[in-house]
N, C-alpha and C. Protein backbone atom coordinates (compact mmCIF):
# COMPACT_ATOMS: atom_id res chain seq x y z
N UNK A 1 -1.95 9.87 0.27
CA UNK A 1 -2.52 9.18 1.42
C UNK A 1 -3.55 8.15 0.99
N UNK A 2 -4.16 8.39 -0.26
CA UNK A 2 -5.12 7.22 -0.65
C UNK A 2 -4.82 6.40 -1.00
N UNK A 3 -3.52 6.62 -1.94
CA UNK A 3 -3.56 5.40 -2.56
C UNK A 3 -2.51 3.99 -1.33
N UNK A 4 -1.99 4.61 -0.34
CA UNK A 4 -1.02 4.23 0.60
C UNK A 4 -2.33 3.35 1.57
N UNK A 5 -2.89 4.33 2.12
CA UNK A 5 -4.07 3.41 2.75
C UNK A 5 -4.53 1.99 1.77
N UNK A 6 -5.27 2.60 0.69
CA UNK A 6 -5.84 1.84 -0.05
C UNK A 6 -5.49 0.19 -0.42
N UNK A 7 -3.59 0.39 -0.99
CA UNK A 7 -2.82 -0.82 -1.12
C UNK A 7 -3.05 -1.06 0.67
N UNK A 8 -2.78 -0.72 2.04
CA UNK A 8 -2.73 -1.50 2.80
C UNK A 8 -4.16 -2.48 3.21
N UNK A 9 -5.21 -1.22 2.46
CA UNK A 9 -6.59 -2.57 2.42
C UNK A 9 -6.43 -3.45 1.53
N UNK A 10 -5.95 -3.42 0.46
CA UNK A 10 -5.88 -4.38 -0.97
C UNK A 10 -4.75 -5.66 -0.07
N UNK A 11 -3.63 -5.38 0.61
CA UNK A 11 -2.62 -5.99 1.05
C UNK A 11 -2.91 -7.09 2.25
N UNK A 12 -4.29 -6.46 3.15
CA UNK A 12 -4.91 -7.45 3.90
C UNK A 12 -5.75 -8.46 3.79
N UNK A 13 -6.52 -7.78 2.43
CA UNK A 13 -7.63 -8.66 2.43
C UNK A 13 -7.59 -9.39 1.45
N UNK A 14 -6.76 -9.45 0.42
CA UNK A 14 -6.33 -9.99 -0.71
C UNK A 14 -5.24 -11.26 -0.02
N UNK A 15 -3.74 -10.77 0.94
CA UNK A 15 -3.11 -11.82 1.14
C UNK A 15 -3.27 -11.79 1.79
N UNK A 16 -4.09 -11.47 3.57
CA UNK A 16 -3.91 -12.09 4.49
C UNK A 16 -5.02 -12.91 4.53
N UNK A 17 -6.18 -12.27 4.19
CA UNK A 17 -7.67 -13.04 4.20
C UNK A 17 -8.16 -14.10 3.39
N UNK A 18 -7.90 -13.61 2.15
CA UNK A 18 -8.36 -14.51 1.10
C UNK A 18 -7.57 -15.28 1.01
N UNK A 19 -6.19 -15.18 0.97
CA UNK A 19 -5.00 -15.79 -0.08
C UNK A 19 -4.27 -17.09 1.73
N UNK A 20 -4.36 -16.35 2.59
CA UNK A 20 -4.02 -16.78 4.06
C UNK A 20 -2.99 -16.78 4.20
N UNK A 21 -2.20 -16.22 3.09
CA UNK A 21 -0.62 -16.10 3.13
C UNK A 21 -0.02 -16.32 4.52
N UNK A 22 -0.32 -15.45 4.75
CA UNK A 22 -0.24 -14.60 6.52
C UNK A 22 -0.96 -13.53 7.14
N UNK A 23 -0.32 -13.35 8.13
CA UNK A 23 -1.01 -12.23 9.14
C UNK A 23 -0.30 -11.18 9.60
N UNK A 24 -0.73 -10.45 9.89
CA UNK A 24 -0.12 -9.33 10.27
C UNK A 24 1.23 -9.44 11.19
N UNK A 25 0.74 -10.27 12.07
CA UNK A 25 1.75 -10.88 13.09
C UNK A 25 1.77 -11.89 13.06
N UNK A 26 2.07 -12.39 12.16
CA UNK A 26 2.42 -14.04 12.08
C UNK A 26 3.90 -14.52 12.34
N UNK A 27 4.59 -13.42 11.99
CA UNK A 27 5.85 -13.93 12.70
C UNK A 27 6.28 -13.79 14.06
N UNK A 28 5.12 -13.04 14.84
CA UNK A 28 5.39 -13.18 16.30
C UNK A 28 4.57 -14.07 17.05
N UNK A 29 3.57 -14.10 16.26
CA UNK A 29 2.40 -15.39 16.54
C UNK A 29 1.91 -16.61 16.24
N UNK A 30 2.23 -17.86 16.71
CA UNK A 30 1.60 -19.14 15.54
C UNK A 30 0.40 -19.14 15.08
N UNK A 31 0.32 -19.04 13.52
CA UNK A 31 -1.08 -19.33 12.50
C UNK A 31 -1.64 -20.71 12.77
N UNK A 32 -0.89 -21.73 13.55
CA UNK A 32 -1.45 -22.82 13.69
C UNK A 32 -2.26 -23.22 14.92
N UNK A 33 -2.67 -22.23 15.67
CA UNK A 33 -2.66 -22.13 17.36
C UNK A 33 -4.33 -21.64 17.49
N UNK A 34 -5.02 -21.85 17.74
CA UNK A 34 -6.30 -20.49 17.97
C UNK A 34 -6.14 -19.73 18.62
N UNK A 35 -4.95 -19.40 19.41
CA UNK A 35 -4.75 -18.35 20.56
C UNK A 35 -4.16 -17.34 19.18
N UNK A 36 -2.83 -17.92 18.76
CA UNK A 36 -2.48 -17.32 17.70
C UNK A 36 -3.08 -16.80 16.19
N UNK A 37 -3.86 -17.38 15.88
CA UNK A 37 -5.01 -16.80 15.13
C UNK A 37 -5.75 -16.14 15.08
N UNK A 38 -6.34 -16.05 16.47
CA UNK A 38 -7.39 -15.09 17.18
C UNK A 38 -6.18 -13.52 17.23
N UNK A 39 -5.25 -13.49 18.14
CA UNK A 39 -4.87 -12.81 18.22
C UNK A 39 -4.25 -12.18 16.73
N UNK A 40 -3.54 -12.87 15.57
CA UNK A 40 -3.41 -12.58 14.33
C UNK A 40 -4.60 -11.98 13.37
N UNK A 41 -6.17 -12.71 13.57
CA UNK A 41 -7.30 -12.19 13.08
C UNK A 41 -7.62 -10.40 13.74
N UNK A 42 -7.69 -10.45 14.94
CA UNK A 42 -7.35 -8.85 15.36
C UNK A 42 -6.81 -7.49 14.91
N UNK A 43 -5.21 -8.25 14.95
CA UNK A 43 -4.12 -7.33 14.52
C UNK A 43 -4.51 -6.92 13.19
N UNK A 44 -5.22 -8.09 12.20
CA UNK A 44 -5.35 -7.66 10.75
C UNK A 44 -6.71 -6.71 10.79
N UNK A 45 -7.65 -7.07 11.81
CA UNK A 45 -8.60 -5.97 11.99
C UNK A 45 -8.40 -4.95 11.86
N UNK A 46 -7.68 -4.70 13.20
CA UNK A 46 -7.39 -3.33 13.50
C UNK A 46 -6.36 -2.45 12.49
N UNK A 47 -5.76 -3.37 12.26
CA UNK A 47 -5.02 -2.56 10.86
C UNK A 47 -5.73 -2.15 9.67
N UNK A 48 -6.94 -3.29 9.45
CA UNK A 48 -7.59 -3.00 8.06
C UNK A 48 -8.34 -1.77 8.64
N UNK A 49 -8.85 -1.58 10.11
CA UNK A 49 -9.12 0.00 10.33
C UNK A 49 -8.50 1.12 10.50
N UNK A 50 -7.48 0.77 10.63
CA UNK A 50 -6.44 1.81 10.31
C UNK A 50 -6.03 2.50 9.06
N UNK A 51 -5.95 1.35 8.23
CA UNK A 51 -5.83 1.48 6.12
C UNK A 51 -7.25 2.76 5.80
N UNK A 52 -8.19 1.92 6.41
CA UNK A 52 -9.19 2.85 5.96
C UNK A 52 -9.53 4.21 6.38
N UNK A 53 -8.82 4.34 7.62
CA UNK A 53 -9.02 5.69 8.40
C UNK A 53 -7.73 6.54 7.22
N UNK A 54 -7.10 6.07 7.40
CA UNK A 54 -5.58 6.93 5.78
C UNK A 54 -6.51 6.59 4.82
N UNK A 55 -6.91 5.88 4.31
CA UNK A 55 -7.71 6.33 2.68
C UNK A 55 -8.84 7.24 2.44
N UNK A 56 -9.84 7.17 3.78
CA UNK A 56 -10.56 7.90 4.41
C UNK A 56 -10.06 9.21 3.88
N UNK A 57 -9.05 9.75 5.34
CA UNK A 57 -8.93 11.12 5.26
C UNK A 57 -7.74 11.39 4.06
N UNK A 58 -7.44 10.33 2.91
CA UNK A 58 -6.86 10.90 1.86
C UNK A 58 -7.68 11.60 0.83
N UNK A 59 -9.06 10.19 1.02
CA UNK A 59 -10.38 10.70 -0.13
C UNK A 59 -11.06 12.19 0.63
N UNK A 60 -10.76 12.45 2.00
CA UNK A 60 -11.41 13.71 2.20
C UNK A 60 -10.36 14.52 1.93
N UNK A 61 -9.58 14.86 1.69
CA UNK A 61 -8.45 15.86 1.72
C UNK A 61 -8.38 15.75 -0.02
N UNK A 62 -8.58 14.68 -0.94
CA UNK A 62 -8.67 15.03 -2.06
C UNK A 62 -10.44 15.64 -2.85
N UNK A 63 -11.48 15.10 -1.81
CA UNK A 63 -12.83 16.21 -1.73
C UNK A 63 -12.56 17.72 -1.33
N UNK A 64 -11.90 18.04 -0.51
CA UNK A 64 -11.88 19.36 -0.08
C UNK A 64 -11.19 20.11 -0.99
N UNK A 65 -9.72 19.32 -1.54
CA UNK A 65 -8.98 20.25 -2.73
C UNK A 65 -9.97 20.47 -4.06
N UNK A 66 -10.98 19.23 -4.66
CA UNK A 66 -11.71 19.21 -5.12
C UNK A 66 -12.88 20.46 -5.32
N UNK A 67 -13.38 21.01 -4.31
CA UNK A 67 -14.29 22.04 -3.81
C UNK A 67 -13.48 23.29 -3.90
N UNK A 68 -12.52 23.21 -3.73
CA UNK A 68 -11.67 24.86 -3.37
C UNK A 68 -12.00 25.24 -4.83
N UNK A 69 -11.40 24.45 -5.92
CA UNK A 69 -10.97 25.05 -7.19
C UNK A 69 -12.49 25.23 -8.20
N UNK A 70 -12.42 25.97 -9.18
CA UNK A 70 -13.09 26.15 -10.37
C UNK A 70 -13.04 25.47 -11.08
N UNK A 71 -11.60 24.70 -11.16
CA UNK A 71 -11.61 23.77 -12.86
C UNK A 71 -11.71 22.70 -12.09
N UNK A 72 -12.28 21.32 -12.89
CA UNK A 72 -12.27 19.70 -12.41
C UNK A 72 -10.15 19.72 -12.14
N UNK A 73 -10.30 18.83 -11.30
CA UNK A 73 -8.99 18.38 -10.85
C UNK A 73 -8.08 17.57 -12.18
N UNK A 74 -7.19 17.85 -12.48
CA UNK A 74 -6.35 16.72 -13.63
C UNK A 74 -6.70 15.24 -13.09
N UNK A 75 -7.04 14.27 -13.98
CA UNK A 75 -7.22 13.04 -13.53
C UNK A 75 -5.14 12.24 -13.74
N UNK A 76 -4.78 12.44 -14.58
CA UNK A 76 -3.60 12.03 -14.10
C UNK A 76 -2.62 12.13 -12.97
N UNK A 77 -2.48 14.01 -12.77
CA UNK A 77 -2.00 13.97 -11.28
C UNK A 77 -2.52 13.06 -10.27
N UNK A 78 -3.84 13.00 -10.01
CA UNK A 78 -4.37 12.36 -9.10
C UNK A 78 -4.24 10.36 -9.22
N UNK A 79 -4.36 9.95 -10.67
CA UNK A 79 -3.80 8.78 -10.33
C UNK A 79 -2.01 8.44 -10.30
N UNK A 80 -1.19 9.25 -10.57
CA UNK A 80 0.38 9.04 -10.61
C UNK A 80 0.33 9.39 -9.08
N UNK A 81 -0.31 10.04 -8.20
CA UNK A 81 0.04 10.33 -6.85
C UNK A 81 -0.76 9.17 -6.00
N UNK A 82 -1.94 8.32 -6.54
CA UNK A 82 -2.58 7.41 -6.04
C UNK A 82 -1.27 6.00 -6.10
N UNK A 83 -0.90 6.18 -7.26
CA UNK A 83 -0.02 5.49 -7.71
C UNK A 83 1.17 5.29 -6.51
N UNK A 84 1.90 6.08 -6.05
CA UNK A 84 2.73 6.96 -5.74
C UNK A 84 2.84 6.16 -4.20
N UNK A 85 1.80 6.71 -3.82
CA UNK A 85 1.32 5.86 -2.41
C UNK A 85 0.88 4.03 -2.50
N UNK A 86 0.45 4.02 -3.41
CA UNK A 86 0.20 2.07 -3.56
C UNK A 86 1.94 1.57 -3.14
N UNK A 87 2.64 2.38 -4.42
CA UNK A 87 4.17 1.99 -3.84
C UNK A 87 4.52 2.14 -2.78
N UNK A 88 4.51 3.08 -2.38
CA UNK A 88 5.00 3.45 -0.89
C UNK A 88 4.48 2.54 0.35
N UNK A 89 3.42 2.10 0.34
CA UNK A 89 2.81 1.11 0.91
C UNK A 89 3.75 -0.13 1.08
N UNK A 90 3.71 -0.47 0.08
CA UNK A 90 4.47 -1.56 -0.60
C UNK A 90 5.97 -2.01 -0.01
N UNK A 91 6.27 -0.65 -0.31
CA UNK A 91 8.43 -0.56 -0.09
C UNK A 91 8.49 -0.29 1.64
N UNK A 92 7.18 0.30 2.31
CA UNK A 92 6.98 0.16 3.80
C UNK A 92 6.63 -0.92 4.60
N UNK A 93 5.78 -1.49 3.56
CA UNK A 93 5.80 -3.21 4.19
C UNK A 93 6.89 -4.16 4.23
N UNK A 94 7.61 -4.34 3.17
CA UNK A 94 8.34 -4.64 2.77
C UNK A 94 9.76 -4.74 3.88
N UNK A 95 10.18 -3.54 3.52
CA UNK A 95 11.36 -2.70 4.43
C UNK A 95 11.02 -3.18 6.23
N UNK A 96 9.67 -2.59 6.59
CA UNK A 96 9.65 -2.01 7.95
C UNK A 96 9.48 -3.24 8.27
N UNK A 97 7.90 -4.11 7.68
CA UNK A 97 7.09 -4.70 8.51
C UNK A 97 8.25 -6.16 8.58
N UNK A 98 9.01 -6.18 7.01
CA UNK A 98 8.65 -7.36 6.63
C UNK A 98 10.75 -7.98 7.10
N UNK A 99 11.36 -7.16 7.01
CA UNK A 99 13.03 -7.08 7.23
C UNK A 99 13.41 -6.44 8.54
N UNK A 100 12.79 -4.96 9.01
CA UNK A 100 13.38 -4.80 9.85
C UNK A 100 12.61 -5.48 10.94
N UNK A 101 11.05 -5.56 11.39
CA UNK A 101 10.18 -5.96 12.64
C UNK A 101 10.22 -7.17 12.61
N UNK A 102 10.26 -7.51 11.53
CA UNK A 102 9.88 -9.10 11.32
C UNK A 102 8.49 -9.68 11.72
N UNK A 103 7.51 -9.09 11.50
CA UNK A 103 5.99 -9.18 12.16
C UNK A 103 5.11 -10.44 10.69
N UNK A 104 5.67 -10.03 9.80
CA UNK A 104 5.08 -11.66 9.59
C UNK A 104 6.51 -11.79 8.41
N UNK A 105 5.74 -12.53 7.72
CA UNK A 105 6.94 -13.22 6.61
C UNK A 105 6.02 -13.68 5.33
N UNK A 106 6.75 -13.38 4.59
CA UNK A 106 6.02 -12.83 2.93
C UNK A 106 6.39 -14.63 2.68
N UNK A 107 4.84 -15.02 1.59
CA UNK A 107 5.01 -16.75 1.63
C UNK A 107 5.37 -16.76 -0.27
N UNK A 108 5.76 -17.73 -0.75
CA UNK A 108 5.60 -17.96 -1.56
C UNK A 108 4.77 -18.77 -2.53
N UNK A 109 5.10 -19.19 -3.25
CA UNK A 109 4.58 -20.75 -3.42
C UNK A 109 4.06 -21.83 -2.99
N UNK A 110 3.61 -22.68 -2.72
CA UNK A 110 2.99 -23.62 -2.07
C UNK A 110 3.44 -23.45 -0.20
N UNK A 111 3.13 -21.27 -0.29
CA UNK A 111 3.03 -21.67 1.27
C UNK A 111 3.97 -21.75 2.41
N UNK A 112 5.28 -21.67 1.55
CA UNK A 112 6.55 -21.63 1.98
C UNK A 112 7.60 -19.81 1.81
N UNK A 113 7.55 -20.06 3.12
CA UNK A 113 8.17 -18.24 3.09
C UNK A 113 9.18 -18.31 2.07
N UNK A 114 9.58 -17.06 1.68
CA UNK A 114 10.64 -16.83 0.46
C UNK A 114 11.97 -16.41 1.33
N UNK A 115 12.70 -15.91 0.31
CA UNK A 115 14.76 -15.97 0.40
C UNK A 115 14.60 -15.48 1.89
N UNK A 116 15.77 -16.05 2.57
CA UNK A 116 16.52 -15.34 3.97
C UNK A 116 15.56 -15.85 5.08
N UNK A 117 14.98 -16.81 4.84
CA UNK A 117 13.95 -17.15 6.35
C UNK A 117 12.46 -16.40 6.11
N UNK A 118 12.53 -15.63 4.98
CA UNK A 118 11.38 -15.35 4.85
C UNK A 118 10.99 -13.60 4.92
N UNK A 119 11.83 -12.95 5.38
CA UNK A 119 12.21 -11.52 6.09
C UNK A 119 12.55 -10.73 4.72
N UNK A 120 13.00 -10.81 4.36
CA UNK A 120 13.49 -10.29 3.29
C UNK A 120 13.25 -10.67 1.90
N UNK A 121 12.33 -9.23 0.91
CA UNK A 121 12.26 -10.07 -0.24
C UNK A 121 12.42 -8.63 -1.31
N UNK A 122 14.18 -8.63 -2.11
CA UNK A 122 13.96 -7.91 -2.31
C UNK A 122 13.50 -7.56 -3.94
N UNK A 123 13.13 -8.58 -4.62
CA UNK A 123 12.09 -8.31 -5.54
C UNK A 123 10.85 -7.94 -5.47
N UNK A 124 10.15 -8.26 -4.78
CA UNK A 124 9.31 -6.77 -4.04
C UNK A 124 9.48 -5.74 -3.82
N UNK A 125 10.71 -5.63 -3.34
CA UNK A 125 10.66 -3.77 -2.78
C UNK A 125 10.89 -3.49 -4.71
N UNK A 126 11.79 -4.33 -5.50
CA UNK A 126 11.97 -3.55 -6.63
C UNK A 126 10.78 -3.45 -6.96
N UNK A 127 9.45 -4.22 -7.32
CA UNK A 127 8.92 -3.90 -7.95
C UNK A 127 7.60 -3.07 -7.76
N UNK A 128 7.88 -2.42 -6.04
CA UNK A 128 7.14 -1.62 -5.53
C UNK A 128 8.12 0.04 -5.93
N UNK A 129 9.28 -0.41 -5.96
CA UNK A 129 9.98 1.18 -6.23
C UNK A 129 9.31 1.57 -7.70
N UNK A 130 9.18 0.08 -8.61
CA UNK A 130 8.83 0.77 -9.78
C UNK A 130 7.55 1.22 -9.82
N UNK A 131 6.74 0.74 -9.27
CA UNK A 131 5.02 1.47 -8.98
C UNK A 131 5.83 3.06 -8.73
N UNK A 132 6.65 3.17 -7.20
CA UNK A 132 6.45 4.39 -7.02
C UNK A 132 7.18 5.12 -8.56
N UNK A 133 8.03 4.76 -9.39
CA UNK A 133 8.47 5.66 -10.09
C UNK A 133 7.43 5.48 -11.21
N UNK A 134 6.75 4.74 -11.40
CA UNK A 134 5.66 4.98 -12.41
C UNK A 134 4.39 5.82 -12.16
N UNK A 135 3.98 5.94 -11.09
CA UNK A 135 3.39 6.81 -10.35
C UNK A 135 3.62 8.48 -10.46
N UNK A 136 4.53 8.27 -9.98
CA UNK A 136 6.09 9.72 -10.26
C UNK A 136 5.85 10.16 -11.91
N UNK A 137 5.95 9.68 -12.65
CA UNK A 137 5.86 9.42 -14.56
C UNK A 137 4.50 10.00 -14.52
N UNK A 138 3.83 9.52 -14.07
CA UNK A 138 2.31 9.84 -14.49
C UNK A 138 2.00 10.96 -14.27
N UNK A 139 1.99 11.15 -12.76
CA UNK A 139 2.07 12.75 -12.15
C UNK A 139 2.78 13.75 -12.57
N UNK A 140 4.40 13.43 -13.17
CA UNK A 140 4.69 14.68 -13.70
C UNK A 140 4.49 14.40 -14.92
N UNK A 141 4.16 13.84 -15.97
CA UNK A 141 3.50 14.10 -17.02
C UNK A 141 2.23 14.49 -16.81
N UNK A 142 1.47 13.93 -16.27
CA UNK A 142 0.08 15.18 -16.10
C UNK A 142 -0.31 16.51 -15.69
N UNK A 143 1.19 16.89 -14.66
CA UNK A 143 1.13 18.28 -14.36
C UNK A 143 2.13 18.87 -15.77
N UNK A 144 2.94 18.19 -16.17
CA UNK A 144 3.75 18.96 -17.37
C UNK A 144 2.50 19.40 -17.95
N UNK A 145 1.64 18.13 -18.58
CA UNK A 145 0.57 18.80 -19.54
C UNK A 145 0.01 19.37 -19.14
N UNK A 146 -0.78 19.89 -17.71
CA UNK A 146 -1.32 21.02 -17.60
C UNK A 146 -0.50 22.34 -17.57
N UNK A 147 0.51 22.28 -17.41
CA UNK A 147 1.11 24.14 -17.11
C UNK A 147 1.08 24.14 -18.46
N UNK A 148 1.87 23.43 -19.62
CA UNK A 148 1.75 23.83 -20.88
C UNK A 148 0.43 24.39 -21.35
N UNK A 149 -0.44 23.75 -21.18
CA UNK A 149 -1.67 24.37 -21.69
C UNK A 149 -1.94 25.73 -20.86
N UNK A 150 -1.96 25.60 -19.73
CA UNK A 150 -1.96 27.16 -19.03
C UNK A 150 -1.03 28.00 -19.55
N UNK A 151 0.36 27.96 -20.14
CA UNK A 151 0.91 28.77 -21.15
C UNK A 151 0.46 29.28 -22.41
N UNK A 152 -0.46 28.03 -23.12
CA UNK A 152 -0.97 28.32 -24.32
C UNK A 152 -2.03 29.19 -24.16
N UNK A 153 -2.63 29.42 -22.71
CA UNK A 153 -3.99 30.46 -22.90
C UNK A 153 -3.75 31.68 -22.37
């Protein structure tokens, strides 16, 4: 849940804010309009409060597992599963926001949406599947190495 929130704060404020790529709803709204802007500046609001309410209660749900146990937590599980979710973020924007809703459109280069009108980009989703499977790599190599050692004692 953290790391899923987290990429959707990194995803707003990086390309919609800074970068102006787009907006949340830019493909239902004109970026060139102040009606449409205003209403696009919102949507990215309320979403960037949304990202944070999921990273929020990911970082509390990884405090509370934190507290239950005796030993410090594995730091790899915890970043291959942070990991895990950045992708997932990613292959959900992608997929949901960005092909099936069509709510904005991923830009490229000087500004100009990419392949298919803009809807579809699927070198992104690949290279969000590979976050999630590198993520995946990390986590079960960090839990492999812990049970082994819990065998050795």
């Amino acid at each position: 849940m953290f790391g899923f929130g987290f990429s959707g704060l990194i995803d707003v404020l990086v390309l919609h804010h800074v970068l102006q790529w787009h907006y949340l709803l830019s493909g239902i709204y004109p970026m060139d309009t102040l009606a449409g802007l205003r209403t696009n500046v919102l949507a990215d609001g309320l979403f960037s409060l949304g990202m944070l309410t999921v990273a929020g209660v990911g970082a509390g749900l990884l405090w509370r597992s934190e507290r239950r146990t005796d030993a410090p937590l594995a730091v790899r599980p915890l970043v291959g599963a942070a990991v895990v979710g950045l992708g997932a973020f990613d292959v959900f924007d992608a997929v949901v926001n960005h092909a099936v809703l069509g709510l904005h459109r991923p830009m490229g280069s000087g500004g100009r949406p990419l392949s298919l009108g803009g809807r579809y980009n699927p070198h992104w989703i690949a290279v969000s599947l590979l976050f999630v499977a590198a993520g995946y790599y990390v986590y079960r190599t960090g839990t492999r190495d812990r049970d082994d050692a819990d065998d050795r004692v």
